[in-house]
Protein backbone atom coordinates (compact mmCIF):
# COMPACT_ATOMS: atom_id res chain seq x y z
CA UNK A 1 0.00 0.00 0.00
CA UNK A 2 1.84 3.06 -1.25
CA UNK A 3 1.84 5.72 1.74
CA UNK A 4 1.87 9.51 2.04
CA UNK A 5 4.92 11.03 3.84
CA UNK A 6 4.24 14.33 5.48
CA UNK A 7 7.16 16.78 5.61
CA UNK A 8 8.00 17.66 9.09
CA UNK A 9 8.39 21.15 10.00
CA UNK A 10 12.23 21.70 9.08
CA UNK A 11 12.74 18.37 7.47
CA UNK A 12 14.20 19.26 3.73
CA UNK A 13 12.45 18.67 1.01
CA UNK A 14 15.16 16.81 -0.67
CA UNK A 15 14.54 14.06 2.23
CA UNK A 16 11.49 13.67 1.60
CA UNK A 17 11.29 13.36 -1.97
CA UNK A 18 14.00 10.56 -1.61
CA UNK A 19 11.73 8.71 1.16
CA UNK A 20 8.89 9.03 -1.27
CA UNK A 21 10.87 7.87 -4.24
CA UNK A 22 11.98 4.55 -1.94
CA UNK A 23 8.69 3.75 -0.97
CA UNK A 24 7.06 4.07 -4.42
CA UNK A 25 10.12 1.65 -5.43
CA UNK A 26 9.31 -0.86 -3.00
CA UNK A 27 5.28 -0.63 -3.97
CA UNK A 28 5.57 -1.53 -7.52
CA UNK A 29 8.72 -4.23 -6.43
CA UNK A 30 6.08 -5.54 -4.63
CA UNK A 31 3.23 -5.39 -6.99
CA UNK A 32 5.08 -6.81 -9.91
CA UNK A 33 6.01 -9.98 -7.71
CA UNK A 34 1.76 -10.67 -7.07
CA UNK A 35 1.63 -10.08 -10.58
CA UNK A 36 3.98 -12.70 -11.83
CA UNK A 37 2.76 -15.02 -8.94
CA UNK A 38 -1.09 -14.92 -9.89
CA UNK A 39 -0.15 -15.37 -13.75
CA UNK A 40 1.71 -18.40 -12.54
CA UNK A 41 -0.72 -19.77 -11.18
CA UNK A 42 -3.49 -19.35 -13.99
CA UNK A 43 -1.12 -20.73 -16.36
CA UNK A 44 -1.00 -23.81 -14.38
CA UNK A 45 -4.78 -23.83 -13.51
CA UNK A 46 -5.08 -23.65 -17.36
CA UNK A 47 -2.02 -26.46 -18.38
CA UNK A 48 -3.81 -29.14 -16.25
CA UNK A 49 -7.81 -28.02 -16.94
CA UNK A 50 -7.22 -27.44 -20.88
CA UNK A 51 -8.44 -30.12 -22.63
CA UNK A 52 -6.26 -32.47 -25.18
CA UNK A 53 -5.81 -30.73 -28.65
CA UNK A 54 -6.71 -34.17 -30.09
CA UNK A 55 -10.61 -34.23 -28.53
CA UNK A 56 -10.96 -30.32 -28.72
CA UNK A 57 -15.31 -30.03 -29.53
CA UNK A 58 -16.65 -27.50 -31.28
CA UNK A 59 -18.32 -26.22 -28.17
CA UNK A 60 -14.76 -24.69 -26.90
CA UNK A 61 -15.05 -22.41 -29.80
CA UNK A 62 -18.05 -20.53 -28.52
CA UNK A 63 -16.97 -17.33 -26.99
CA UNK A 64 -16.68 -16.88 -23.00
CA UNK A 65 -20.34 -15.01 -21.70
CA UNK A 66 -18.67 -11.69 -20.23
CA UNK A 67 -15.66 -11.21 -22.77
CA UNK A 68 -13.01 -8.47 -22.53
CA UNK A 69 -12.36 -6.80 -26.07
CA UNK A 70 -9.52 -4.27 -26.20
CA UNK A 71 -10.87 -1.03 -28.11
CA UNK A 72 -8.91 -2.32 -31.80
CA UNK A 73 -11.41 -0.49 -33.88
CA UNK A 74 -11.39 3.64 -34.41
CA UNK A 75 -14.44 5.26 -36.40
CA UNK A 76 -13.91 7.24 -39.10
CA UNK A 77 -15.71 10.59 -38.55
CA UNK A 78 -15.52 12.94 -41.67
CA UNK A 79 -14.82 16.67 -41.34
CA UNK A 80 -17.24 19.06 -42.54
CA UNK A 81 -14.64 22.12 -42.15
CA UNK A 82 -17.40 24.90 -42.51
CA UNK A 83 -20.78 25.12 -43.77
CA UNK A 84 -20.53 25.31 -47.24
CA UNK A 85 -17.66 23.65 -47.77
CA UNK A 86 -17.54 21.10 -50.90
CA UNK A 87 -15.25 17.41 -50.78
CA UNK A 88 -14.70 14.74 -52.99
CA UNK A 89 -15.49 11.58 -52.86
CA UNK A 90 -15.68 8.29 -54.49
CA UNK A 91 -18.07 6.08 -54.74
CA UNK A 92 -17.96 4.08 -57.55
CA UNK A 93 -15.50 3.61 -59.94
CA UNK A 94 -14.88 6.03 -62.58
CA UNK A 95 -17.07 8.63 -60.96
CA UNK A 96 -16.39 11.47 -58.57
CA UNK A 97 -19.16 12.75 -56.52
CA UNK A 98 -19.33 16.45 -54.37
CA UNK A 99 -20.08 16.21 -50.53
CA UNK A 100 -21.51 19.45 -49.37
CA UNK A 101 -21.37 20.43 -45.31
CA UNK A 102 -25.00 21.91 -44.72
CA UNK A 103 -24.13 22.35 -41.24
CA UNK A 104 -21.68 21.62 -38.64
CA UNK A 105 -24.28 21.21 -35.80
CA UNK A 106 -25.47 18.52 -36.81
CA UNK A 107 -22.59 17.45 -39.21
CA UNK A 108 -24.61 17.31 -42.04
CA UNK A 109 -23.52 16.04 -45.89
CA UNK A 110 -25.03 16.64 -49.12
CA UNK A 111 -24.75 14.49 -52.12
CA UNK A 112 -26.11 15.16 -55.07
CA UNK A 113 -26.51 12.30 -57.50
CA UNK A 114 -25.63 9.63 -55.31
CA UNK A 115 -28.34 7.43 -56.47
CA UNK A 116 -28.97 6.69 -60.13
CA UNK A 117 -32.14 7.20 -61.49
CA UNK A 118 -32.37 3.09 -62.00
CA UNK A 119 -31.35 2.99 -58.80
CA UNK A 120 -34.79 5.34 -57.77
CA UNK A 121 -37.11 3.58 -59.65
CA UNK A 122 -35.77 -0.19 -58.46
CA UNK A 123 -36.41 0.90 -54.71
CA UNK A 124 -39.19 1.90 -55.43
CA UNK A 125 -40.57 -0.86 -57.52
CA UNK A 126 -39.16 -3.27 -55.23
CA UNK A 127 -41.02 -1.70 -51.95
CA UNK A 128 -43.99 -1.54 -54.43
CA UNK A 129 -43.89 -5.51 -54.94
CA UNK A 130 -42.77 -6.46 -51.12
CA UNK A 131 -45.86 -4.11 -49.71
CA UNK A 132 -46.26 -0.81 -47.43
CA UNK A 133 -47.39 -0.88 -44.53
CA UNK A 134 -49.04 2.66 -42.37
CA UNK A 135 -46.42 3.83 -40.25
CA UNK A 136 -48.76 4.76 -37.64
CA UNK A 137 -52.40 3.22 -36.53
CA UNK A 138 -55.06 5.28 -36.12
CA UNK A 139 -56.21 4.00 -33.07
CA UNK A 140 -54.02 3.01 -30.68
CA UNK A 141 -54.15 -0.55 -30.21
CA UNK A 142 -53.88 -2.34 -26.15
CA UNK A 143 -53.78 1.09 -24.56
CA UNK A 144 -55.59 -0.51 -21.57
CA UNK A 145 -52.99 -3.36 -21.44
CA UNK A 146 -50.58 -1.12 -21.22
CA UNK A 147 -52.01 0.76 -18.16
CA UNK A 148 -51.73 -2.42 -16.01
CA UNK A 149 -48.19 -3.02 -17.01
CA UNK A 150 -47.02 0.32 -16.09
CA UNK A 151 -46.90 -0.79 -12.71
CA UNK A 152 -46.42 3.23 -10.84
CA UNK A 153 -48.50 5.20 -9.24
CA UNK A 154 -49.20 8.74 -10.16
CA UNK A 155 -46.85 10.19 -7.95
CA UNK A 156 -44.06 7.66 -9.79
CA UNK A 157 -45.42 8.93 -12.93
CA UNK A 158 -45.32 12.40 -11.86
CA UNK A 159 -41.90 12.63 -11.01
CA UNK A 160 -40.75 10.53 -13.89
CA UNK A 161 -42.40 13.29 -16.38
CA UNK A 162 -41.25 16.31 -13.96
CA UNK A 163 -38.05 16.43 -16.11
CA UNK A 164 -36.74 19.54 -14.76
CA UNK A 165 -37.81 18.40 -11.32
CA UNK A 166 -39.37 21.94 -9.95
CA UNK A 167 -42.56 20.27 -8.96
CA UNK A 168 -44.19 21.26 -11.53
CA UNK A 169 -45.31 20.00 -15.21
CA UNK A 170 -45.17 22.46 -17.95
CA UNK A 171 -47.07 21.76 -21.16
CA UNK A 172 -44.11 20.84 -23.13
CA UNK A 173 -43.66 17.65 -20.47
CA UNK A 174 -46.91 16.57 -20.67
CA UNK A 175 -47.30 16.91 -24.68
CA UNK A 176 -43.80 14.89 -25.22
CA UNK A 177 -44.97 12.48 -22.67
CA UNK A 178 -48.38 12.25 -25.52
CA UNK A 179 -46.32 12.52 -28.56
CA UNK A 180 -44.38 9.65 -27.29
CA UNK A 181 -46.72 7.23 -25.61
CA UNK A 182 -49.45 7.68 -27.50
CA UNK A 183 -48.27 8.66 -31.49
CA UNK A 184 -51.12 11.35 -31.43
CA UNK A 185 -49.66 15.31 -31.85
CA UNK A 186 -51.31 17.14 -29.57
CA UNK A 187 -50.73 20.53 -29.70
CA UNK A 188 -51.13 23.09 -26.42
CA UNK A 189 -54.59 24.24 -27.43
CA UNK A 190 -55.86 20.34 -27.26
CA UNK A 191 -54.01 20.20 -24.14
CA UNK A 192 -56.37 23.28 -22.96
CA UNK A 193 -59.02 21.92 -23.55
CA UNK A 194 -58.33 18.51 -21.71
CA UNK A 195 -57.85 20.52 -18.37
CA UNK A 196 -60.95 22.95 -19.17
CA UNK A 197 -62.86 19.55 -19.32
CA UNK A 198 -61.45 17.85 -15.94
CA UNK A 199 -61.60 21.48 -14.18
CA UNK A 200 -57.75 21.95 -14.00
CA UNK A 201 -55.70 24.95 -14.18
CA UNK A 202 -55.49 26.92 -17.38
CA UNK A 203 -52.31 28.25 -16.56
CA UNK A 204 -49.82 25.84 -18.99
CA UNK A 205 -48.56 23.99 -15.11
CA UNK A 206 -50.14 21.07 -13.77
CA UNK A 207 -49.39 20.15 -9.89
CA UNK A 208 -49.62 16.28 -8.13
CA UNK A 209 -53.01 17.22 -6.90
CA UNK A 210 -54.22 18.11 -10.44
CA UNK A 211 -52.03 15.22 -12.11
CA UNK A 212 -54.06 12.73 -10.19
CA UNK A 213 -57.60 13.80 -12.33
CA UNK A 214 -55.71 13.04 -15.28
CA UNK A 215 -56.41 9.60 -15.68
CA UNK A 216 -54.64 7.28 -17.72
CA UNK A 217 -57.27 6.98 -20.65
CA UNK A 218 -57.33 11.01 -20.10
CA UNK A 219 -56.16 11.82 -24.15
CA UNK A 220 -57.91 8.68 -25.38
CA UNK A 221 -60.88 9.65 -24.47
CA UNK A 222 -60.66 13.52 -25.47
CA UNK A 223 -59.53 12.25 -29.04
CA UNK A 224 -62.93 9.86 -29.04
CA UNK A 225 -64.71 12.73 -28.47
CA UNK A 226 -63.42 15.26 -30.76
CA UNK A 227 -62.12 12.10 -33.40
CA UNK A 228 -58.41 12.01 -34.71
CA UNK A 229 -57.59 12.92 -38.00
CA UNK A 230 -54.40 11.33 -39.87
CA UNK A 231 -52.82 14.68 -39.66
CA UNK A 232 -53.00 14.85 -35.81
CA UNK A 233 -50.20 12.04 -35.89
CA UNK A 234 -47.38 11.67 -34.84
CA UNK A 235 -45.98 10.31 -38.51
CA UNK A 236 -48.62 10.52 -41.72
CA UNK A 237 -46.89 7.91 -44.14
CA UNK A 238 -46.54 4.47 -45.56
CA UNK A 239 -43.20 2.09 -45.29
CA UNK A 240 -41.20 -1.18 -45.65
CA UNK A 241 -38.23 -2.52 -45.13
CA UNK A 242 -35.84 -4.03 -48.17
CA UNK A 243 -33.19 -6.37 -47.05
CA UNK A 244 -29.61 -5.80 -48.80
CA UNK A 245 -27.46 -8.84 -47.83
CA UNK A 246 -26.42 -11.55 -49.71
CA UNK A 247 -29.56 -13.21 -52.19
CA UNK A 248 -31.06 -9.29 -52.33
CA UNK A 249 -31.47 -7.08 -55.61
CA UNK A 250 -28.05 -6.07 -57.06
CA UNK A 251 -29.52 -2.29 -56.80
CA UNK A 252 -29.93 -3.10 -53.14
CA UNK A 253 -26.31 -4.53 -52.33
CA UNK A 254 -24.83 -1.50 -54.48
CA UNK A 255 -26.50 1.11 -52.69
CA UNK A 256 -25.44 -0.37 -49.48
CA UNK A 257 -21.62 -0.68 -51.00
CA UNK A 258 -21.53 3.33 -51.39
CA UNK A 259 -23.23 3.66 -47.94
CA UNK A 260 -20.01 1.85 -47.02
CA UNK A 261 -17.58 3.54 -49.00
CA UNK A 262 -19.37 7.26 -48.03
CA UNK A 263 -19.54 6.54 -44.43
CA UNK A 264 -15.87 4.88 -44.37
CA UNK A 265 -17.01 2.44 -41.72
CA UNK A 266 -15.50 -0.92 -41.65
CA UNK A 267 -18.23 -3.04 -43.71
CA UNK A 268 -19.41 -5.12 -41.41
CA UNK A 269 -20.85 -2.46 -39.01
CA UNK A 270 -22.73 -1.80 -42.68
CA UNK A 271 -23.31 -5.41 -42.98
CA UNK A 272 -24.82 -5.83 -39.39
CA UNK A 273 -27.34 -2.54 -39.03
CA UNK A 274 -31.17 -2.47 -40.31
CA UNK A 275 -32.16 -3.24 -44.02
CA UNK A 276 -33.29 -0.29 -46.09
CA UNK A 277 -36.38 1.54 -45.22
CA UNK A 278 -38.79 3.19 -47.83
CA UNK A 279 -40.73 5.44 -47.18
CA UNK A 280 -43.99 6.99 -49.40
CA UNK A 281 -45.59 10.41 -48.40
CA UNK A 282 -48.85 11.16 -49.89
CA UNK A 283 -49.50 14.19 -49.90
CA UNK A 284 -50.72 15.90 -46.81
CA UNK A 285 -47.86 13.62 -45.37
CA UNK A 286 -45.41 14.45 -42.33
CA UNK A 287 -43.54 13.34 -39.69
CA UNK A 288 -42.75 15.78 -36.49
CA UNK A 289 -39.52 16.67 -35.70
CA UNK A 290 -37.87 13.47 -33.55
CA UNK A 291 -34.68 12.18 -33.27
CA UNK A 292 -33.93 8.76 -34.86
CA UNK A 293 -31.11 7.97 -31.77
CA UNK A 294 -32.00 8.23 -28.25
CA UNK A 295 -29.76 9.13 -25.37
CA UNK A 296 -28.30 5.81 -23.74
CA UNK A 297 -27.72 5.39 -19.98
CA UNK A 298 -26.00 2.79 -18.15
CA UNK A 299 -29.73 1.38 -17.45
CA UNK A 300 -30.35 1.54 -21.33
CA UNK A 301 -29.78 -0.96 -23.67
CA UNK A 302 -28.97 -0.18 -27.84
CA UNK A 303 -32.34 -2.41 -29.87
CA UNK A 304 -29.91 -3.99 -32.24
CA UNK A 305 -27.11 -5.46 -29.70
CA UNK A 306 -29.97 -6.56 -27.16
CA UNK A 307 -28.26 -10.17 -27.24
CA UNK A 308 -25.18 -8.93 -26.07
CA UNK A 309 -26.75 -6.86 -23.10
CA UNK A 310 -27.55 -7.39 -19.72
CA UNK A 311 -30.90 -9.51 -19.84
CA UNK A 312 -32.49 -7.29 -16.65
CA UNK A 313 -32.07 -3.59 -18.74
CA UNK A 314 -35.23 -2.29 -18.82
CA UNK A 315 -35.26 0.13 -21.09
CA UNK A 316 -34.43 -0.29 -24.78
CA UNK A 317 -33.40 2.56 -27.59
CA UNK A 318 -31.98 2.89 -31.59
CA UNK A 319 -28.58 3.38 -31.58
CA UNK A 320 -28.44 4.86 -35.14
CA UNK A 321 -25.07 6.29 -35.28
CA UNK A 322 -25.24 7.81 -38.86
CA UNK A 323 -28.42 8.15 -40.95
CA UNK A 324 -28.28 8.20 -44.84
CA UNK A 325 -31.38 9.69 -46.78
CA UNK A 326 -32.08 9.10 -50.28
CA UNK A 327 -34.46 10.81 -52.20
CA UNK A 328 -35.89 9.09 -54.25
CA UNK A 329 -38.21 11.39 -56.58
CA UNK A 330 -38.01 15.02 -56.71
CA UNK A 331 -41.72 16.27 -54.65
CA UNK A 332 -43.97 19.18 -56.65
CA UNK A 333 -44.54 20.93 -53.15
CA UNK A 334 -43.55 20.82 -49.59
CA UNK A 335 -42.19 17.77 -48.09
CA UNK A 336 -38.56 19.26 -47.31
CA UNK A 337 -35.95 17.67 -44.38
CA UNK A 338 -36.40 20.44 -41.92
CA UNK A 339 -33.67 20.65 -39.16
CA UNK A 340 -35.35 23.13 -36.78
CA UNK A 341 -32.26 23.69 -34.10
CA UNK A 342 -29.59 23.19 -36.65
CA UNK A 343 -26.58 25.44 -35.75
CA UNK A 344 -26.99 26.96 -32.70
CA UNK A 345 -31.20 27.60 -33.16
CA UNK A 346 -33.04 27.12 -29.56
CA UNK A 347 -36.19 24.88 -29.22
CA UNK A 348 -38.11 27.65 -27.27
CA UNK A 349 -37.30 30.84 -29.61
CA UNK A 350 -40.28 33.24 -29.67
CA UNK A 351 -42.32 30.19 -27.71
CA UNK A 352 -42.44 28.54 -31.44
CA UNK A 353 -42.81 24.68 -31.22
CA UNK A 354 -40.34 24.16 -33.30
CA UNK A 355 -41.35 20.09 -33.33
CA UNK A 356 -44.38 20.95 -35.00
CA UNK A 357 -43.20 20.73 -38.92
CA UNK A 358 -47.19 21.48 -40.10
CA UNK A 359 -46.95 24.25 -38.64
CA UNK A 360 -43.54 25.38 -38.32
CA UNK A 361 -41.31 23.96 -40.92
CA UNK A 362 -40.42 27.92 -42.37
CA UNK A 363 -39.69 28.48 -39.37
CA UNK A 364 -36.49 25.65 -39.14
CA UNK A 365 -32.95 26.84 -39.12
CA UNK A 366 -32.51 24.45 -42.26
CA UNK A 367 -34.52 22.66 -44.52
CA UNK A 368 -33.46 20.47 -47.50
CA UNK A 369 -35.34 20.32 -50.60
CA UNK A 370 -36.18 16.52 -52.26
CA UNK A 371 -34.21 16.07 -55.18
CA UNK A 372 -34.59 12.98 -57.32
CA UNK A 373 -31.25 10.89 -56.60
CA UNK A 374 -29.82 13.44 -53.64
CA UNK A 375 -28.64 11.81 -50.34
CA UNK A 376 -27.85 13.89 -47.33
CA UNK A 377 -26.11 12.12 -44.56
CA UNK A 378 -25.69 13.18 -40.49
CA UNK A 379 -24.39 11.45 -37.55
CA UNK A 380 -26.86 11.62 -34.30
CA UNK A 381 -24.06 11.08 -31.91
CA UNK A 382 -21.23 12.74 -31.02
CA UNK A 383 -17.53 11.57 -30.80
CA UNK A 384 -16.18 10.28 -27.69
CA UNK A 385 -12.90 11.85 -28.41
CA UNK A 386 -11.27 8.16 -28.34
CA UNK A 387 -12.42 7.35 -31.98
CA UNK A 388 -16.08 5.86 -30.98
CA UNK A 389 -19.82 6.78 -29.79
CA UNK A 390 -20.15 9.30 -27.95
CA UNK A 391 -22.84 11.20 -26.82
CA UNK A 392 -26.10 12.11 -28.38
CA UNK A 393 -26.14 15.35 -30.60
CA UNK A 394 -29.39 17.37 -29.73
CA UNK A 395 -28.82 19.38 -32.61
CA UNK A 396 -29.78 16.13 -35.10
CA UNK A 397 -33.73 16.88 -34.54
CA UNK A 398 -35.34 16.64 -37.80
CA UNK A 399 -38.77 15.72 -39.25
CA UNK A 400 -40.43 15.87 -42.49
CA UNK A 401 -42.67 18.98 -43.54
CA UNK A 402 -46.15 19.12 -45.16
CA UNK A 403 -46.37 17.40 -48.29
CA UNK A 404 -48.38 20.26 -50.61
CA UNK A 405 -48.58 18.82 -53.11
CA UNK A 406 -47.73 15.17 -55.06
CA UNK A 407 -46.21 11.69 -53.45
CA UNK A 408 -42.72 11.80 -51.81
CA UNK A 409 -40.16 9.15 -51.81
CA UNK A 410 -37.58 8.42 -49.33
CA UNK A 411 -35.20 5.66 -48.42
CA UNK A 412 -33.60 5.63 -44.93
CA UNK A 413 -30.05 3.24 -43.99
CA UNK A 414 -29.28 3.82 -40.52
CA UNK A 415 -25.82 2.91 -39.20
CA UNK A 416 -25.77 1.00 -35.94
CA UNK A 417 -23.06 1.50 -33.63
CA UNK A 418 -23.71 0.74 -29.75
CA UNK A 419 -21.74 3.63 -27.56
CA UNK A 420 -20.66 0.65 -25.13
CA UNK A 421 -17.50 -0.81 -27.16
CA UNK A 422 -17.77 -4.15 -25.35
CA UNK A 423 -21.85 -4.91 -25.79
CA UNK A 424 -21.18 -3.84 -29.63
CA UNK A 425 -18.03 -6.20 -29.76
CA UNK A 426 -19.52 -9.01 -28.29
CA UNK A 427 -22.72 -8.63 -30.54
CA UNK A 428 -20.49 -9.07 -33.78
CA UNK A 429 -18.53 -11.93 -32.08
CA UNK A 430 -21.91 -13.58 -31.63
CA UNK A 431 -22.91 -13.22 -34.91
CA UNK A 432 -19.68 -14.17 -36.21
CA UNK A 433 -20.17 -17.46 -34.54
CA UNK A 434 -23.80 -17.90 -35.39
CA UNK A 435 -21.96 -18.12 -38.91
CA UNK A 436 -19.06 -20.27 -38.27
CA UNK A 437 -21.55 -23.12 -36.57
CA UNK A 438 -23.71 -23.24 -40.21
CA UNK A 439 -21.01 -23.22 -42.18
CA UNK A 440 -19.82 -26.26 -39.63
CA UNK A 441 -23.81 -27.43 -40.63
CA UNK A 442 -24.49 -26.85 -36.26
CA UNK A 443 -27.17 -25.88 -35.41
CA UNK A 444 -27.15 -22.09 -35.27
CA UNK A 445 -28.45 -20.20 -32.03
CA UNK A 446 -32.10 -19.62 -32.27
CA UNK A 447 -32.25 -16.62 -29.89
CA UNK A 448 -29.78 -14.55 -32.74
CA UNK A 449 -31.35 -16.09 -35.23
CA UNK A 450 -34.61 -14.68 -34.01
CA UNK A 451 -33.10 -11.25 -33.92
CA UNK A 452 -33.55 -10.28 -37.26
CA UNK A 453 -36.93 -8.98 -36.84
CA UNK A 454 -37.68 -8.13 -40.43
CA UNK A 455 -38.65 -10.47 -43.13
CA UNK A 456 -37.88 -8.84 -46.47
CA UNK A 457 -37.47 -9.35 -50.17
């Protein structure tokens, strides 16, 4: 145990520094002997318990349940310099494409011509044949089962939605905690008129004592009376999911090989996120402003490693490190990428809900126009300063404006990247060994074979 030695009143400080020096000598003498002794002793613990070479199974292959990975992998994160600034890049042979920064907060990319028009019309085609599906129900299916699993009380619930913990709930904590929950966009005049009907206060704050007359079926039953439109939700569109590993559409496996070579990822963090979404906007289409990442605490677990992660987390989130949009037609009217807080723009300038992109898309810091064969390209997390995930970037918030006016086409390939190093590791290791024990025609582990939660053309 390395100890502290005080200088004495009149002692020199010469003394003591040699004192100090011996004793932190001794220490690590010390240390490195219990060192060397414990590694002797594993190395015999594993000589006589290691199994003869000649009768090795194909069980000792599997990997141990808690491994260790040293950090061996750095991601790439590209520059964007300064808004407006224009890069080169290559993506497929014989062809140089311009990267436009849009905005440094988030880092945002723009990419004209990235996708051919072949390209447009096969992902579209192809969604076409495999079959869209609403993004959104109307009505909001086991509601009431839901109730009795949310096992809190109101005063649990209260708390949990006081986000700024004053005692208070504003009307921004009680709409996200609507938005969210139920998929319905309720704006601050609905929100009114729920607390004129139960004899609350009109004031925008809502105390315990008032919280507790908002039951749980509070909204649902203010949007039976009144009826829900498709523009009160959350998202107004249509979508399916391509896959884009091996057996899919050549179209599909190129697109994803320029992802690859845009992003500069290694390929198998490519190879191992979600299959291409499509996306159709009719028009009066929209999606709110969201983010497609959420934040992730040590009690929160990324969707797409869930394997790999403590069984008992009980929360679950996307961990979409980059997204990559295509468009996929050019749209007659509205329907622009808005990206309300983009460089430095607050969420509560002039008391705008900036979220609300039927209302409010002119007023986003940035919006980008649909252009047949454009991709633009962000990353919704920060860098950890040691070449990985870090943490979230608020600034990503986006969401699709009003379409005016025609059909809109977009295609969305998310990037999946857990922050944790080791859950994200160990995912890929398990995979890799799902693959090794059908190649060795074993029977391959049902519970990540059961992961892949999309069947698609």
């Amino acid at each position: 145990m390395l100890r502290r030695t005080r200088l004495r009143p009149g002692a020199r400080p010469c003394r003591s520094v040699m004192v100090f020096f011996h004793v932190y000598i001794i220490n690590v003498i010390l240390l490195l002997f219990y060192v060397h002794y414990n590694s002797g002793q594993e190395d015999a613990n594993r000589s006589r318990d290691a199994p003869s070479s000649n009768h090795q199974r194909p069980e000792s292959r599997r990997p141990p349940s808690k491994p260790e990975f040293l950090r061996d992998v750095s991601l790439t994160r590209i520059e964007g310099i300064r808004v407006g600034h224009v890069q080169k890049v290559s993506l497929v042979p014989g062809k140089v494409h311009e990267m436009r920064t849009l905005s440094m907060k988030p880092l945002l990319f723009e990419i004209p011509g990235f996708l051919s028009d072949d390209e447009c019309r096969v992902v579209m085609q192809l969604a076409q044949l495999k079959g869209l599906i609403e993004s959104q129900l109307m009505v909001q299916d086991g509601q009431e089962e839901l109730a009795k699993e949310l096992n809190l009380s109101p005063e649990e619930i209260f708390n949990l939605l006081d986000i700024n913990q004053d005692g208070q709930l504003q009307l921004h904590e009680i709409l996200t905690h609507s938005r969210v929950r139920d998929g319905i966009w309720l704006t601050p005049e609905n929100l009114r008129e729920i607390y004129a009907g139960l004899k609350a206060d009109k004031d925008g704050l809502l105390s315990l004592e008032e919280f507790r007359l908002l039951s749980n079926d509070a909204f649902q039953r203010f949007l039976l009376q009144r009826g829900v439109k498709r523009s009160q939700l959350v998202r107004n569109s249509r979508h399916t999911w391509l896959y884009q590993g091996k057996g899919a559409h050549q179209a599909l496996q190129d697109i994803k090989t320029k992802v690859t070579r845009l992003t500069r990822l290694p390929p198998v963090l490519v190879d191992l996120s979600e299959p291409l979404q499509v996306v159709r906007y009719d028009e009066g289409g929209h999606y709110h402003a969201h983010h497609d990442s959420g934040p992730v605490y040590p009690e929160t677990a990324c969707t797409h490693t869930r394997l790999a992660a403590n069984t008992s987390t009980p929360f679950e989130t996307s961990c979409r490190y980059i997204t990559v949009l295509f468009y996929l037609n050019s749209v007659e009217g509205g329907g622009e990428t808005a990206f309300p807080v983009a460089d430095n723009r607050t969420y509560d300038e002039n008391d705008v809900d900036l979220l609300d992109t039927r209302r409010n898309c002119d007023k986003s810091n940035l919006r980008v126009k649909p252009t047949k064969g454009t991709a633009v390209f962000w990353y919704n997390y920060l860098s950890d300063g040691r070449g990985w995930v870090g943490e979230q970037d608020e600034y990503a918030l986006h969401g699709g404006c009003v379409v005016t006016h025609g059909t809109k086409w977009v295609a969305n390939k998310w990037i999946n990247i857990d922050p944790d190093y080791q859950r994200q590791a160990h995912y890929q290791q398990l995979v890799a060994q799902q693959s090794e024990d059908e190649d060795d025609g074993l029977t391959p582990n049902p519970d990540i074979q059961s992961s892949n939660i999309h069947q698609d053309l």
